[in-house]
C-alpha atoms as a PDB file:
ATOM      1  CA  UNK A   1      48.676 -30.279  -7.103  1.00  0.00           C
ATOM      2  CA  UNK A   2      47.473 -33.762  -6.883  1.00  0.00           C
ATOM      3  CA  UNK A   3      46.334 -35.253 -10.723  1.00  0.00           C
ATOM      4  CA  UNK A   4      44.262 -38.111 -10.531  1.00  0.00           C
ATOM      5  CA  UNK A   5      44.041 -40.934 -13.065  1.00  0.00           C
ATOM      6  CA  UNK A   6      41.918 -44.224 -13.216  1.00  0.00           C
ATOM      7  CA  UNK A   7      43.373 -47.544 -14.445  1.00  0.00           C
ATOM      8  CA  UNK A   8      42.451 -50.994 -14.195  1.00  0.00           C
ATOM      9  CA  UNK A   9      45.791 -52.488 -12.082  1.00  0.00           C
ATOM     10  CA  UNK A  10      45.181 -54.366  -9.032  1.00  0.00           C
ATOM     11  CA  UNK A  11      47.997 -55.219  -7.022  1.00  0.00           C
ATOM     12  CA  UNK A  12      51.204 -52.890  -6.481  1.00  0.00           C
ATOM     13  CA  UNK A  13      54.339 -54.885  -7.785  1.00  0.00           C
ATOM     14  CA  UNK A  14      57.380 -55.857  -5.857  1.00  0.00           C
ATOM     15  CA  UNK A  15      60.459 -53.122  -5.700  1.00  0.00           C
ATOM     16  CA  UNK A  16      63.718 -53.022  -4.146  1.00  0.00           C
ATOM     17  CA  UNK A  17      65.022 -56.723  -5.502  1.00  0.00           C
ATOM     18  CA  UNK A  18      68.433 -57.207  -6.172  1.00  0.00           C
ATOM     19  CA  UNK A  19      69.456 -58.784  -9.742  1.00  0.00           C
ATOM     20  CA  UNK A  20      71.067 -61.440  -7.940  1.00  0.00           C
ATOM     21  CA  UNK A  21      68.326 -62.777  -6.415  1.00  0.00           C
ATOM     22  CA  UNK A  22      65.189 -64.360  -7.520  1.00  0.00           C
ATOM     23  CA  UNK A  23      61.427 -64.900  -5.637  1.00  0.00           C
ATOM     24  CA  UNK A  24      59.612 -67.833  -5.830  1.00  0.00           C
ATOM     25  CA  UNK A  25      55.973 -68.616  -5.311  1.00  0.00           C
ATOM     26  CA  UNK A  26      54.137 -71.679  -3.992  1.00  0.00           C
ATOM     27  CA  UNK A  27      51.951 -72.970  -6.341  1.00  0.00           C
ATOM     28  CA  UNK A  28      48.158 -74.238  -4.677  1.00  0.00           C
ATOM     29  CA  UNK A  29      45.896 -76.410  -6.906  1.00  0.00           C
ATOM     30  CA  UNK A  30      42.424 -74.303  -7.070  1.00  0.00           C
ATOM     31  CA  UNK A  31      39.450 -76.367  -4.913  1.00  0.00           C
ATOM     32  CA  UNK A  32      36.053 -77.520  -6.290  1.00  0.00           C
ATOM     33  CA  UNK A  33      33.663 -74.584  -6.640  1.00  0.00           C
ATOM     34  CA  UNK A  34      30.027 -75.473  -5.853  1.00  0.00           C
ATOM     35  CA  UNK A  35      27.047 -75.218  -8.380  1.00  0.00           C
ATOM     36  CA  UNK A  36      26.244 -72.518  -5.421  1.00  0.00           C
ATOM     37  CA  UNK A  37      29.461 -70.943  -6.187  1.00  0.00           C
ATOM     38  CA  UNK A  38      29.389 -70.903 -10.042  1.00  0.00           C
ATOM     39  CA  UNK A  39      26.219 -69.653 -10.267  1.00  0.00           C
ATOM     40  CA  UNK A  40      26.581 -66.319  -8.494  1.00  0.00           C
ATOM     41  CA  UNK A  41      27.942 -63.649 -10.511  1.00  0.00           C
ATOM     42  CA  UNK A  42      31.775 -61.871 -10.237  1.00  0.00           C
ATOM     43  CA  UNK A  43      32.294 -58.843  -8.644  1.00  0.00           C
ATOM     44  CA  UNK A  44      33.512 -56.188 -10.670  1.00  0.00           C
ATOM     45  CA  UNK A  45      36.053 -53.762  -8.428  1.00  0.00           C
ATOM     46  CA  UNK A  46      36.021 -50.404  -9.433  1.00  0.00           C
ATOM     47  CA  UNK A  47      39.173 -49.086 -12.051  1.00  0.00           C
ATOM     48  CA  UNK A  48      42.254 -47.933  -8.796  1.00  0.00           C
ATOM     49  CA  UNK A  49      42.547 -44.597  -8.819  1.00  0.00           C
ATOM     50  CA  UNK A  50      46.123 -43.207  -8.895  1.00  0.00           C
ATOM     51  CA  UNK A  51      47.268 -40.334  -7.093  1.00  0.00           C
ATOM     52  CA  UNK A  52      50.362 -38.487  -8.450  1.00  0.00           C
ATOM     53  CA  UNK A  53      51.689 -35.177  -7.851  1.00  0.00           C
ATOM     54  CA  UNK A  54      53.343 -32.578 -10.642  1.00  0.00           C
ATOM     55  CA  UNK A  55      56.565 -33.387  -8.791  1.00  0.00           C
ATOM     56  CA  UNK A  56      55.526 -37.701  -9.221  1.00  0.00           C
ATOM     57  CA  UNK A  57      54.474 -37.592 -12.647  1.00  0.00           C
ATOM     58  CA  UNK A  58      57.832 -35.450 -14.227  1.00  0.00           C
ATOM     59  CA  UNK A  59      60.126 -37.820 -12.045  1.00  0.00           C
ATOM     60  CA  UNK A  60      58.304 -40.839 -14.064  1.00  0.00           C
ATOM     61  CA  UNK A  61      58.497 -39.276 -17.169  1.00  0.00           C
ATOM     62  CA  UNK A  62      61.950 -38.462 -16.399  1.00  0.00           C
ATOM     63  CA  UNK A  63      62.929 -42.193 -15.639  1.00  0.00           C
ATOM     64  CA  UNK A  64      60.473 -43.417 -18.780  1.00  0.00           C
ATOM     65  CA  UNK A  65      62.348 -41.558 -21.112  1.00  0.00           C
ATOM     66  CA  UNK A  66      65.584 -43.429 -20.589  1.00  0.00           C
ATOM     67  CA  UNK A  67      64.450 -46.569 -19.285  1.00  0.00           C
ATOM     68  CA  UNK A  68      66.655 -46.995 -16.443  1.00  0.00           C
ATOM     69  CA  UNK A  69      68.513 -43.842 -14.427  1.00  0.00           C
ATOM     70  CA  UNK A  70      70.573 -44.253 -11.390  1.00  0.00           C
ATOM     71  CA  UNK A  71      68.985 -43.322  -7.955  1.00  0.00           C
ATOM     72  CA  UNK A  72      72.038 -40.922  -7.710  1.00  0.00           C
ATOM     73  CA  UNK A  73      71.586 -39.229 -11.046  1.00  0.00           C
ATOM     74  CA  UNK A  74      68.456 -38.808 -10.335  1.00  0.00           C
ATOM     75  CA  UNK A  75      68.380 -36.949  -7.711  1.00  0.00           C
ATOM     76  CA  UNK A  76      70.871 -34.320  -8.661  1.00  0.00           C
ATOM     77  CA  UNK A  77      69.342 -33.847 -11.907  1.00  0.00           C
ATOM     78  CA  UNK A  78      65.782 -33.838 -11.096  1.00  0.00           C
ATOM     79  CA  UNK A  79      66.014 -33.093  -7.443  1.00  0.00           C
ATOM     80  CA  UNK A  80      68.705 -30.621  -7.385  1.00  0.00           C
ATOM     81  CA  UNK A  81      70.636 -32.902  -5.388  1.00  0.00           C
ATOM     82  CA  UNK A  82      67.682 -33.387  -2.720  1.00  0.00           C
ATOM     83  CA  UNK A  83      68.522 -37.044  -2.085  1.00  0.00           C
ATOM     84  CA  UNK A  84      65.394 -37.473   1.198  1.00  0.00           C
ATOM     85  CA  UNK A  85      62.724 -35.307  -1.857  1.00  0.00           C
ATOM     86  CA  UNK A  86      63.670 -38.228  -4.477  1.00  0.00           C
ATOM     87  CA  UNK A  87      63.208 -41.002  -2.242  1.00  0.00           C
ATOM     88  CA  UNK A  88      59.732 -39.414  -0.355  1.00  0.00           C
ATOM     89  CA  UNK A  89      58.529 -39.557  -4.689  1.00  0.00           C
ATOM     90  CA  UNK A  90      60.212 -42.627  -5.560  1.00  0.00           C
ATOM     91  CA  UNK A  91      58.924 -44.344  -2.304  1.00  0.00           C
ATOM     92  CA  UNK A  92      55.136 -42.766  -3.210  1.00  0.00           C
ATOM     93  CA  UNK A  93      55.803 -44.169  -6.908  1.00  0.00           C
ATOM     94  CA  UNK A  94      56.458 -47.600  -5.561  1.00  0.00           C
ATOM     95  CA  UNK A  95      53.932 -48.409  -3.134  1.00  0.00           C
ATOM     96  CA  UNK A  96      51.379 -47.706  -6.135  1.00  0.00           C
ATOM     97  CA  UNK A  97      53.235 -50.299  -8.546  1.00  0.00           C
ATOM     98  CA  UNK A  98      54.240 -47.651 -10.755  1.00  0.00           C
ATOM     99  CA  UNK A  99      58.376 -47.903 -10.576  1.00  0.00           C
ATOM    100  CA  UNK A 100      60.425 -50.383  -9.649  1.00  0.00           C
ATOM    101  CA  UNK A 101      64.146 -50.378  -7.879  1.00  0.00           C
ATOM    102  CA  UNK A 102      67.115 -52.845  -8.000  1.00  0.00           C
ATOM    103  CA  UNK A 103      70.776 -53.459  -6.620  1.00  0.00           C
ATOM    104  CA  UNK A 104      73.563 -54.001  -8.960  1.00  0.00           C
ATOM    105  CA  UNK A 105      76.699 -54.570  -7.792  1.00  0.00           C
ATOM    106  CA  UNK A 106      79.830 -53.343  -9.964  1.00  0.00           C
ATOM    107  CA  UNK A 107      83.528 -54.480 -11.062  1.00  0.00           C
ATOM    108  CA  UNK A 108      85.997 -56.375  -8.848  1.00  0.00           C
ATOM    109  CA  UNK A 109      84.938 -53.841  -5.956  1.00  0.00           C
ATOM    110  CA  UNK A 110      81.399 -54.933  -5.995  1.00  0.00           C
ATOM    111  CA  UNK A 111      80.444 -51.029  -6.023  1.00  0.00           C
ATOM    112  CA  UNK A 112      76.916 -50.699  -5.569  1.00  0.00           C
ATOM    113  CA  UNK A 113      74.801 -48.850  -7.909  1.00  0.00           C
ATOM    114  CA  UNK A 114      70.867 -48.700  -7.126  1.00  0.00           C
ATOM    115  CA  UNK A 115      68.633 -48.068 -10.341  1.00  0.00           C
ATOM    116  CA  UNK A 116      64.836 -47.113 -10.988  1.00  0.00           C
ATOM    117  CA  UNK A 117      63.091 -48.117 -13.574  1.00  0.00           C
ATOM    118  CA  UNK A 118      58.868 -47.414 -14.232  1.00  0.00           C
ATOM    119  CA  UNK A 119      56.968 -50.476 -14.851  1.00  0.00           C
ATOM    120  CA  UNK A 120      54.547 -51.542 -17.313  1.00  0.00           C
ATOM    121  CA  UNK A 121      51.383 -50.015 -14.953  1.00  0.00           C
ATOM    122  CA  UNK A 122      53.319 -47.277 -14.403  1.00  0.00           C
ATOM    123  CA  UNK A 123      53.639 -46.731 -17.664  1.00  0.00           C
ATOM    124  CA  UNK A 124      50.087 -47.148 -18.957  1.00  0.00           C
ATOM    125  CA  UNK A 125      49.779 -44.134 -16.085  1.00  0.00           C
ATOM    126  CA  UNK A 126      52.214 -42.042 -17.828  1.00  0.00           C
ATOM    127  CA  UNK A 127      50.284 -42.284 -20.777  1.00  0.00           C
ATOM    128  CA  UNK A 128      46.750 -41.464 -19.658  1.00  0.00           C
ATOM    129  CA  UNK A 129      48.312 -38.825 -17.694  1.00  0.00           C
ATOM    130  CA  UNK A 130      48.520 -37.171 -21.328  1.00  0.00           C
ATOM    131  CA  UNK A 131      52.833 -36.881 -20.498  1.00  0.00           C
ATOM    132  CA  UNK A 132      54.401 -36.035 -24.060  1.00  0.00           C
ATOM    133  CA  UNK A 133      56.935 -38.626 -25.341  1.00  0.00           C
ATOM    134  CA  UNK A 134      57.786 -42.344 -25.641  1.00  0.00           C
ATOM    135  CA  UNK A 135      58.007 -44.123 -22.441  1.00  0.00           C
ATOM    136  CA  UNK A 136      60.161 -47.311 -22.122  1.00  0.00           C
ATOM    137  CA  UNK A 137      59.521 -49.588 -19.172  1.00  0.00           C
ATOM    138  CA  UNK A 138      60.654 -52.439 -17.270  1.00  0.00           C
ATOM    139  CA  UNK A 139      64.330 -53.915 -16.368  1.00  0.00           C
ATOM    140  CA  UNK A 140      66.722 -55.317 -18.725  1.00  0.00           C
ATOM    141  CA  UNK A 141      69.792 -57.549 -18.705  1.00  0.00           C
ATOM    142  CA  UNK A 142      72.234 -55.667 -15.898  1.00  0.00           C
ATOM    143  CA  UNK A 143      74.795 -54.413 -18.354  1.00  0.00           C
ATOM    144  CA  UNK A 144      71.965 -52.846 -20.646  1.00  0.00           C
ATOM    145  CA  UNK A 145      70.776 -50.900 -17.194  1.00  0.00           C
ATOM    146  CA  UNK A 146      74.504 -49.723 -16.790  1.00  0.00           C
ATOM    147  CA  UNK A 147      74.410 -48.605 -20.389  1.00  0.00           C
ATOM    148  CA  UNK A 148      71.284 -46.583 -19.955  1.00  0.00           C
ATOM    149  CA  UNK A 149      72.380 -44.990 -16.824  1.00  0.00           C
ATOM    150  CA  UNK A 150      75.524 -43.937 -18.139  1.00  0.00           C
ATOM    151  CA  UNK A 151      72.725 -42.756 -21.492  1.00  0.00           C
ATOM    152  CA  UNK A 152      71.021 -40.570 -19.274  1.00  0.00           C
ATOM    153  CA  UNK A 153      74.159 -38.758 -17.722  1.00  0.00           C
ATOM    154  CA  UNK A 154      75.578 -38.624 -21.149  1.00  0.00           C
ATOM    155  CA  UNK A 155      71.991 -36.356 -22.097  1.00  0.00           C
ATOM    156  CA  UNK A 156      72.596 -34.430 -18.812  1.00  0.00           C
ATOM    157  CA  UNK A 157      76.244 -33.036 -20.418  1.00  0.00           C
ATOM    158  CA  UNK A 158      74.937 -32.334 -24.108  1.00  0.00           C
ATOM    159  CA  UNK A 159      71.784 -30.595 -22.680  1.00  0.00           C
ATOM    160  CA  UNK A 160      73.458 -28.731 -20.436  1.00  0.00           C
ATOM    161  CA  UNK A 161      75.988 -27.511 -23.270  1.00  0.00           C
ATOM    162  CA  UNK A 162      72.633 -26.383 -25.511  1.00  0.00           C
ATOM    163  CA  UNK A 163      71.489 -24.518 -22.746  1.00  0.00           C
ATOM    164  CA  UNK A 164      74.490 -22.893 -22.572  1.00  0.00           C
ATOM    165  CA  UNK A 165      74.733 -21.546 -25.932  1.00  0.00           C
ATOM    166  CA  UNK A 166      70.532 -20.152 -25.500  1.00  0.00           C
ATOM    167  CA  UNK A 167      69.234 -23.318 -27.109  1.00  0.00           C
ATOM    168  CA  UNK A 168      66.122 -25.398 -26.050  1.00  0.00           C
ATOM    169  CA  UNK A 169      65.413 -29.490 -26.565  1.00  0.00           C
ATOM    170  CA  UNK A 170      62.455 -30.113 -28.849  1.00  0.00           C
ATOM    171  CA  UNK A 171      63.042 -34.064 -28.698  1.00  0.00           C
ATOM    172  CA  UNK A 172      64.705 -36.830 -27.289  1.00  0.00           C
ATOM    173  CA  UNK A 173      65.286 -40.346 -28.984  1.00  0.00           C
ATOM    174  CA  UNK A 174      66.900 -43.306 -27.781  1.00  0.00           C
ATOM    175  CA  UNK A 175      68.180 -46.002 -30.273  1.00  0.00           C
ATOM    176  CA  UNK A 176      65.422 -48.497 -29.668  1.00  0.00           C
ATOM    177  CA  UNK A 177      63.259 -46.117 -31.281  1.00  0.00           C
ATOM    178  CA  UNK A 178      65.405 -45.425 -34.260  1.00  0.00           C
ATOM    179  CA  UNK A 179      66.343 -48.584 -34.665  1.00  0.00           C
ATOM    180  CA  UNK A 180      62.534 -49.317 -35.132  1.00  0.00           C
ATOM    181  CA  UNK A 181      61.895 -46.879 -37.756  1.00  0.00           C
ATOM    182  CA  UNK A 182      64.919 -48.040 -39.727  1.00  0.00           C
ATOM    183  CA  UNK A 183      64.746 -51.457 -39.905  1.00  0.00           C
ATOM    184  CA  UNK A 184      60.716 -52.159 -40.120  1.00  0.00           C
ATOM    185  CA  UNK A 185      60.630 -50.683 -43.457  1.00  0.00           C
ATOM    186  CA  UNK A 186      63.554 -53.068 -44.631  1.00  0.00           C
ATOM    187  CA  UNK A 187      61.848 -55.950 -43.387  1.00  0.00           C
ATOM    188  CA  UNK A 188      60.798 -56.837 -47.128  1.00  0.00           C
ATOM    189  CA  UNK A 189      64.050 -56.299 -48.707  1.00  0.00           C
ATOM    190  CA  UNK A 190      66.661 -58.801 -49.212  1.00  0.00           C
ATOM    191  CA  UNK A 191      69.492 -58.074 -47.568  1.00  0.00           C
ATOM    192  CA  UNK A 192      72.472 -57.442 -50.056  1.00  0.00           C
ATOM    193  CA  UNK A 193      70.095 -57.125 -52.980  1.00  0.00           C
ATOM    194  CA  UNK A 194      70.611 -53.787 -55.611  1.00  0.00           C
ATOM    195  CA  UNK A 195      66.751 -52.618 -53.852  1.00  0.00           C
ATOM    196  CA  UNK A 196      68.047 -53.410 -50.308  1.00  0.00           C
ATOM    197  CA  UNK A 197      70.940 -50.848 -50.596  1.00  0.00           C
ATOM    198  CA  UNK A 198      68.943 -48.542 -52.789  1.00  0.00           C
ATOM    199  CA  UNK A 199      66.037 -48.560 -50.088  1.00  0.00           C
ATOM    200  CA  UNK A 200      68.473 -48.729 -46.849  1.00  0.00           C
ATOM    201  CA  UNK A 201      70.115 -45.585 -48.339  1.00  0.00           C
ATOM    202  CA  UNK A 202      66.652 -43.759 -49.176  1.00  0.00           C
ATOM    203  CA  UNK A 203      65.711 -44.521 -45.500  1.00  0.00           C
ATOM    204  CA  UNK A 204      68.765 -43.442 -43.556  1.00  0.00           C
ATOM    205  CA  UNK A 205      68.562 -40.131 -45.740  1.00  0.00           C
ATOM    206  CA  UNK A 206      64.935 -39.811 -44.366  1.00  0.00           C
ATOM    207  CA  UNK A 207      66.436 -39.879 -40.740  1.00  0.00           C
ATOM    208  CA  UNK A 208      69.222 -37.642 -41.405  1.00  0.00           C
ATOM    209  CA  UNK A 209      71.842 -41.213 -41.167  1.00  0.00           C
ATOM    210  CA  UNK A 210      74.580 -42.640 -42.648  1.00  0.00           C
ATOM    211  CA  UNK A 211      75.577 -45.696 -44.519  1.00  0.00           C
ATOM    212  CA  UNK A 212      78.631 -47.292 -43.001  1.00  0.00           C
ATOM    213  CA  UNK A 213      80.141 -49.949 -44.240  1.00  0.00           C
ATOM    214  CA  UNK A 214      77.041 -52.028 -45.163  1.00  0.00           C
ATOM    215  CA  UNK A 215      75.430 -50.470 -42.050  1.00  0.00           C
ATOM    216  CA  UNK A 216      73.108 -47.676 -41.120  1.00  0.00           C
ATOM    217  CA  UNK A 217      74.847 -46.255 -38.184  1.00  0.00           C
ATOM    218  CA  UNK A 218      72.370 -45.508 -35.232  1.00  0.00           C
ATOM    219  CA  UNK A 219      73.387 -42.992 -32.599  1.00  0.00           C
ATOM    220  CA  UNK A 220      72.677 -44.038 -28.648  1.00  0.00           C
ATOM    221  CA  UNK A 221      70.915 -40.547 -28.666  1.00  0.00           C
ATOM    222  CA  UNK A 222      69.508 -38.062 -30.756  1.00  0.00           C
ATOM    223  CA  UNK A 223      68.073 -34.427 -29.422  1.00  0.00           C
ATOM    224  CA  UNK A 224      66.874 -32.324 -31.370  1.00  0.00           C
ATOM    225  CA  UNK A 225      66.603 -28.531 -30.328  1.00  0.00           C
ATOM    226  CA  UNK A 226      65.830 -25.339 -31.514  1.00  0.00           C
ATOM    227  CA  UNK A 227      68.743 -22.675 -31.101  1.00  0.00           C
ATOM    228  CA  UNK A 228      69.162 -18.967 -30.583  1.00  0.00           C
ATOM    229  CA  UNK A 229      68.339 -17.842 -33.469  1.00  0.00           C
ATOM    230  CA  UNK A 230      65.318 -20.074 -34.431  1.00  0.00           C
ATOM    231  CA  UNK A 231      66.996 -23.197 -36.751  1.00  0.00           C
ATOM    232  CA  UNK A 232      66.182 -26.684 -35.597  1.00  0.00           C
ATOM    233  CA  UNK A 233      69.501 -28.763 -34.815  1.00  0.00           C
ATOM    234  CA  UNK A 234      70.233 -32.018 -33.659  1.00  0.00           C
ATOM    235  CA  UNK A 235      73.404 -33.932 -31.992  1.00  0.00           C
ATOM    236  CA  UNK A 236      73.886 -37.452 -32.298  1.00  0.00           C
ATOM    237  CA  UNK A 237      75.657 -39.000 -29.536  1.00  0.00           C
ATOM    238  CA  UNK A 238      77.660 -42.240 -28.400  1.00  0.00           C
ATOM    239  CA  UNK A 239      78.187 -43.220 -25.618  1.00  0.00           C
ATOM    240  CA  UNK A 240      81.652 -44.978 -26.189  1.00  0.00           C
ATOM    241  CA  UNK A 241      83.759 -47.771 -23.595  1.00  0.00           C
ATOM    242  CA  UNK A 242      86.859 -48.971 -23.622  1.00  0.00           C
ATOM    243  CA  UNK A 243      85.199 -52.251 -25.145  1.00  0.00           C
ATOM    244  CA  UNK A 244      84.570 -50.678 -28.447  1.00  0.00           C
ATOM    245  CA  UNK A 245      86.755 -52.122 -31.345  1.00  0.00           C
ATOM    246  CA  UNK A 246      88.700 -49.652 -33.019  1.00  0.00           C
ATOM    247  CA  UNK A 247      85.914 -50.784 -36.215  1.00  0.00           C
ATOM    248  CA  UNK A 248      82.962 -49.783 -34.014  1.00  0.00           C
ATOM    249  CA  UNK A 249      84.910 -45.929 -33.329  1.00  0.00           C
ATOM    250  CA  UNK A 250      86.006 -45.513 -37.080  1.00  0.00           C
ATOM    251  CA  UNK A 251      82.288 -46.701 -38.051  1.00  0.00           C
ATOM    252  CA  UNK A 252      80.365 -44.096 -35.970  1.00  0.00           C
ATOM    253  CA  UNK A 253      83.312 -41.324 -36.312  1.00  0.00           C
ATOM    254  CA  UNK A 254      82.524 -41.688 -40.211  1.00  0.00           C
ATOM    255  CA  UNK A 255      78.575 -41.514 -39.363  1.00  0.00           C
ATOM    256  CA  UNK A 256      79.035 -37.367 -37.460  1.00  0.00           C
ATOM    257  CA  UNK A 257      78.162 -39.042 -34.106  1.00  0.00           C
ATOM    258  CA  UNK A 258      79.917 -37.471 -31.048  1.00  0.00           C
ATOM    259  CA  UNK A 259      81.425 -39.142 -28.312  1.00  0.00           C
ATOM    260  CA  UNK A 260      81.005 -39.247 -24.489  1.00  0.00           C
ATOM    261  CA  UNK A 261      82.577 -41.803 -22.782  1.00  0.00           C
ATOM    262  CA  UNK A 262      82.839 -42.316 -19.023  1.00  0.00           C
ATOM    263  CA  UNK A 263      86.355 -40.866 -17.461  1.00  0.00           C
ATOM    264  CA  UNK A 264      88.040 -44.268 -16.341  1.00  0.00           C
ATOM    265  CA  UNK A 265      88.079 -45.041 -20.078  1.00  0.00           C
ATOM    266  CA  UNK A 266      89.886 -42.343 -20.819  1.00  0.00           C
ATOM    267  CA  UNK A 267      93.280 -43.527 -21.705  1.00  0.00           C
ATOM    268  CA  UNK A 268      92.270 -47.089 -23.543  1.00  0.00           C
ATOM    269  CA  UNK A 269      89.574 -45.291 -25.931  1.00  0.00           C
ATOM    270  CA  UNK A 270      92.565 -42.445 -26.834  1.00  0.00           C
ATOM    271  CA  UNK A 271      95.195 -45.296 -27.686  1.00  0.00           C
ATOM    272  CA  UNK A 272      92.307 -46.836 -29.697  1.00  0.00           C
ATOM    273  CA  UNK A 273      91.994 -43.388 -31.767  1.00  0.00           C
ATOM    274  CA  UNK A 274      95.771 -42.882 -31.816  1.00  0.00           C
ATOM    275  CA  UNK A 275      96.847 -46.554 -33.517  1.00  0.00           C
ATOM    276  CA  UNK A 276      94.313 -46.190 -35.895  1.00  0.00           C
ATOM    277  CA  UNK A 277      94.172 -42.701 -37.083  1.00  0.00           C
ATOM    278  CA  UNK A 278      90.812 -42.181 -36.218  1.00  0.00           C
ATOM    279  CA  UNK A 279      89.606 -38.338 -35.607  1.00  0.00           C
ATOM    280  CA  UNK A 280      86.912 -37.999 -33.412  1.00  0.00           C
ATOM    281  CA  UNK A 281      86.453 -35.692 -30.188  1.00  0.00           C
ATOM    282  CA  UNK A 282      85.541 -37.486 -27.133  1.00  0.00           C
ATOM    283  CA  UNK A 283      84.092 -35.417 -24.136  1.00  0.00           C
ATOM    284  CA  UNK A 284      84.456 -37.099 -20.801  1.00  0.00           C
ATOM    285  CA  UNK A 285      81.690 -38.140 -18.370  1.00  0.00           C
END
């Protein structure tokens, strides 16, 4: 079923760029208009209508949600592994301005790793469309995209272990959000004062935190479900790499969060947890 929604974009934006390229544009001074000209009145064009499918709109949502997801993941999550089905969507999204794709190319090997992301129009679209949930768009900083991939398959594992055990998702949040809620109220505290600590500890309370070492900790995800029998839970998770400091383990360890952490980490992140006698389980990616 086709869903129609009107907005007021123009032009669809470019896709498929690499992040190690960049586009330029030839800049033309505008010519003298004539009293003629001035005098006659603009056309208005009417609002663009958008045409998305049920299958269009969940695969935005889907990508909103966590900002950036690999093509791959993608389309053996929300495809069922249907690789031409994702691309005939993502190809529809993009020709309407309403994702955008990019190239990044990986480690010594220079693996390459192709990533979707909606855009801003897209997701003014998402919203009108009435989708549930808060939508992050746009392209960030190349390791940040990694990071968020990596988020996404990290959700994939935890959600399929709830399912498992006859539980359903209620809520997803990503840090950005958290990190919002946390800190705005602190904004008129002074940090290291008697009411900064009273009121950062009142606040991380409020969001079921921690307090760790000067710090509310903040999870890379939280979901929230509802299990078998009817109580709401909620994991927080990290998504850990062999670049976190033995500190940064021990700090969110201390905090409840579990840890996933991608495979090829594997034996750095244990000898991190072994010299430092720091318990935490790690599931691998």
């Amino acid at each position: 079923m086709d869903r129609s929604i009107a907005n007021d974009g123009r032009e669809p934006e470019i896709t498929g760029q690499e992040v190690r390229e960049g586009s330029s544009s030839r800049h033309q001074e505008p010519r003298e208009r004539s009293d003629n000209e001035r005098a006659r009145p603009a056309l208005q064009r009417p609002p663009r209508e958008y045409r998305l499918s049920d299958s269009e709109r969940r695969t935005m949502a889907e990508i909103g949600r966590f900002r950036t997801l690999a093509m791959e993941d993608l389309a053996r999550e929300r495809y069922q592994g249907s690789t031409a089905k994702m691309r005939q969507d993502v190809r529809q999204l993009s020709s309407q301005g309403l994702v955008q794709t990019r190239s990044l190319w990986l480690g010594k090997e220079k693996d390459r790793l192709l990533v979707v992301t909606i855009t801003r129009k897209g997701k003014k679209v998402l919203e009108a469309s009435g989708e549930q949930g808060t939508f992050y768009a746009g392209f960030v900083k190349p390791g940040e995209m990694v990071h968020d991939a990596a988020i996404y398959r990290m959700y994939q594992a935890e959600a399929a272990r709830i399912a498992k055990e006859g539980g359903q998702i209620r809520r997803i949040t990503l840090d950005y959000e958290l990190k919002r809620k946390v800190y705005s109220p602190l904004a008129k505290e002074r940090p290291g004062s008697p009411e900064y600590k009273k009121r950062q500890a009142e606040i991380a309370a409020q969001h079921g935190l921690k307090v760790v070492g000067g710090h509310i900790q903040l999870p890379d995800l939280r979901i929230e479900y509802r299990t078998r029998e009817g109580e709401m839970e909620r994991s927080d998770l990290e998504l850990a790499t062999q670049h976190y400091r033995a500190g940064q383990l021990a700090a969110k360890a201390d905090a409840g969060f579990k840890f996933y952490a991608p495979t090829g980490d594997a034996n750095r992140l244990r000898s991190v947890l072994d010299d430092h006698d720091i318990t935490a389980e790690i599931l691998w990616l």
